[in-house]
C-alpha atoms as a PDB file:
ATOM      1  CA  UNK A   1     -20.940  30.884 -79.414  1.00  0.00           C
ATOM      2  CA  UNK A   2     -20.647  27.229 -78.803  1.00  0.00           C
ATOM      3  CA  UNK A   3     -22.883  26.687 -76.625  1.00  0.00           C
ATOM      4  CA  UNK A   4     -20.944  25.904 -73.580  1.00  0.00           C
ATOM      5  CA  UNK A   5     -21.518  27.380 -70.365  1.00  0.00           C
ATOM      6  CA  UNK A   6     -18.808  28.225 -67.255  1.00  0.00           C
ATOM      7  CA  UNK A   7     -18.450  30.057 -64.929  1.00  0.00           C
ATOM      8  CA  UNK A   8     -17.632  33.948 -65.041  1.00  0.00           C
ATOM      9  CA  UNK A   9     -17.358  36.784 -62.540  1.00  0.00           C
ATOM     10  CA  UNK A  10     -17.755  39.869 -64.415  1.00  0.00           C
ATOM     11  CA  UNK A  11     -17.541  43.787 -63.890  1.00  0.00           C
ATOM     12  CA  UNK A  12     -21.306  45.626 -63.936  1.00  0.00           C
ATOM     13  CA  UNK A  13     -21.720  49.501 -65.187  1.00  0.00           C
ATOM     14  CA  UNK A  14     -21.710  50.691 -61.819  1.00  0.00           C
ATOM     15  CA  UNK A  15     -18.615  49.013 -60.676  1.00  0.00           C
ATOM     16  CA  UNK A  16     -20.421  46.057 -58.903  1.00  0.00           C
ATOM     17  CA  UNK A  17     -18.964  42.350 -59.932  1.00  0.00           C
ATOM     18  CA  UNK A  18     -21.674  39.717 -60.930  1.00  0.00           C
ATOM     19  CA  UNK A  19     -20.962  35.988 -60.762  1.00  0.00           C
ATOM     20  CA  UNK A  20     -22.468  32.753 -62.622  1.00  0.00           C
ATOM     21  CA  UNK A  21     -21.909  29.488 -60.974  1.00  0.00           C
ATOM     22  CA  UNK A  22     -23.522  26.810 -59.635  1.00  0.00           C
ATOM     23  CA  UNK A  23     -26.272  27.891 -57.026  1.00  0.00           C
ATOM     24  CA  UNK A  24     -25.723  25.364 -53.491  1.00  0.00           C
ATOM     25  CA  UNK A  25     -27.582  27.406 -50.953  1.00  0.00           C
ATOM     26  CA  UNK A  26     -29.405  24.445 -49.712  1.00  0.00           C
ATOM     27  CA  UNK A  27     -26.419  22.202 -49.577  1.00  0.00           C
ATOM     28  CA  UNK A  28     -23.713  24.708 -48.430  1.00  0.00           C
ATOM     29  CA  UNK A  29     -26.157  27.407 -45.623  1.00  0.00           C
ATOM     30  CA  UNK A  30     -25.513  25.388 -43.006  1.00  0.00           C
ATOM     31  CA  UNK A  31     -21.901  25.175 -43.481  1.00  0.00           C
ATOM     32  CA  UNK A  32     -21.311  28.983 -43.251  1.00  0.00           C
ATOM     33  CA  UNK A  33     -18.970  29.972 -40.773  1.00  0.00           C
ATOM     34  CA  UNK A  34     -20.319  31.475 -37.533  1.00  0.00           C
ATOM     35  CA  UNK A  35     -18.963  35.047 -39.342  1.00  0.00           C
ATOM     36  CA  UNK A  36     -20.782  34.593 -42.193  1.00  0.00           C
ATOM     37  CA  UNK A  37     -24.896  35.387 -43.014  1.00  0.00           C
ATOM     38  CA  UNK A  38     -26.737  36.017 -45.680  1.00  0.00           C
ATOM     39  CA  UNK A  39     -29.965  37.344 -45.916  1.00  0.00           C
ATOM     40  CA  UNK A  40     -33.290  35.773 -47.686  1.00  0.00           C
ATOM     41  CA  UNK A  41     -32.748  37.464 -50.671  1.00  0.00           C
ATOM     42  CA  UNK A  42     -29.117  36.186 -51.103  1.00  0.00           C
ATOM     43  CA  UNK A  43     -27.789  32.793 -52.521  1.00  0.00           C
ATOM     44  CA  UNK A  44     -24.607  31.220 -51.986  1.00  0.00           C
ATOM     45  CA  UNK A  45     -22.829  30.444 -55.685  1.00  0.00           C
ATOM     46  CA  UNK A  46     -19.834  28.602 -56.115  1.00  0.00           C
ATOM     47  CA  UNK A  47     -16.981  29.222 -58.718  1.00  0.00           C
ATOM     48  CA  UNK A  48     -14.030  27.097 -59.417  1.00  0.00           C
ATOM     49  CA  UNK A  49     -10.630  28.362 -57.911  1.00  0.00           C
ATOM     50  CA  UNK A  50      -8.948  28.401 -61.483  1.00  0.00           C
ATOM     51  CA  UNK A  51     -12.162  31.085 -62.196  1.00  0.00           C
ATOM     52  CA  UNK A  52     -11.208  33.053 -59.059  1.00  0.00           C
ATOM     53  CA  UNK A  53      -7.682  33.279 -60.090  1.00  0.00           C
ATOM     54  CA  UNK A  54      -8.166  34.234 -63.827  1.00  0.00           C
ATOM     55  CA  UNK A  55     -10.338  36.624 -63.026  1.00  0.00           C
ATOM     56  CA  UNK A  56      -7.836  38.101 -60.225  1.00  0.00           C
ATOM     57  CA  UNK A  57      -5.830  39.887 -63.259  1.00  0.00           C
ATOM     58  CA  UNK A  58      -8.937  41.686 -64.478  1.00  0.00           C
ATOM     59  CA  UNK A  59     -10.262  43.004 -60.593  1.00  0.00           C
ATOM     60  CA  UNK A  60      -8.681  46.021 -59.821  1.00  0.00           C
ATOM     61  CA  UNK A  61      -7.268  46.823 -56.648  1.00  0.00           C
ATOM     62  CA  UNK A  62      -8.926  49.900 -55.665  1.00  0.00           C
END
């Protein structure tokens, strides 16, 4: 309500986790590892760690 923004990973209806953060697919593709691809249709986001770990409690296991 204030206006701010952050980032957020959040749980979908069907179970599937969406994630806003800051879109650096043209300054991170050629830093993927050689195990990594993604396809055209895909962008590469990135989140803060302290996101990734707060929202650690909330994804479940299974």
């Amino acid at each position: 309500m204030s206006g701010d923004t952050c980032p957020d990973i959040f749980e979908l209806s069907d179970g599937s986790f969406a994630v806003i953060g800051t879109e650096a697919t043209a300054a991170l593709d050629e830093e993927l590892p050689p195990d990594a691809a993604r396809a055209d249709y895909e962008r590469i986001v990135v989140i803060s760690r302290e996101t990734l770990v707060r929202a650690k409690a909330d994804i479940p296991d299974a």
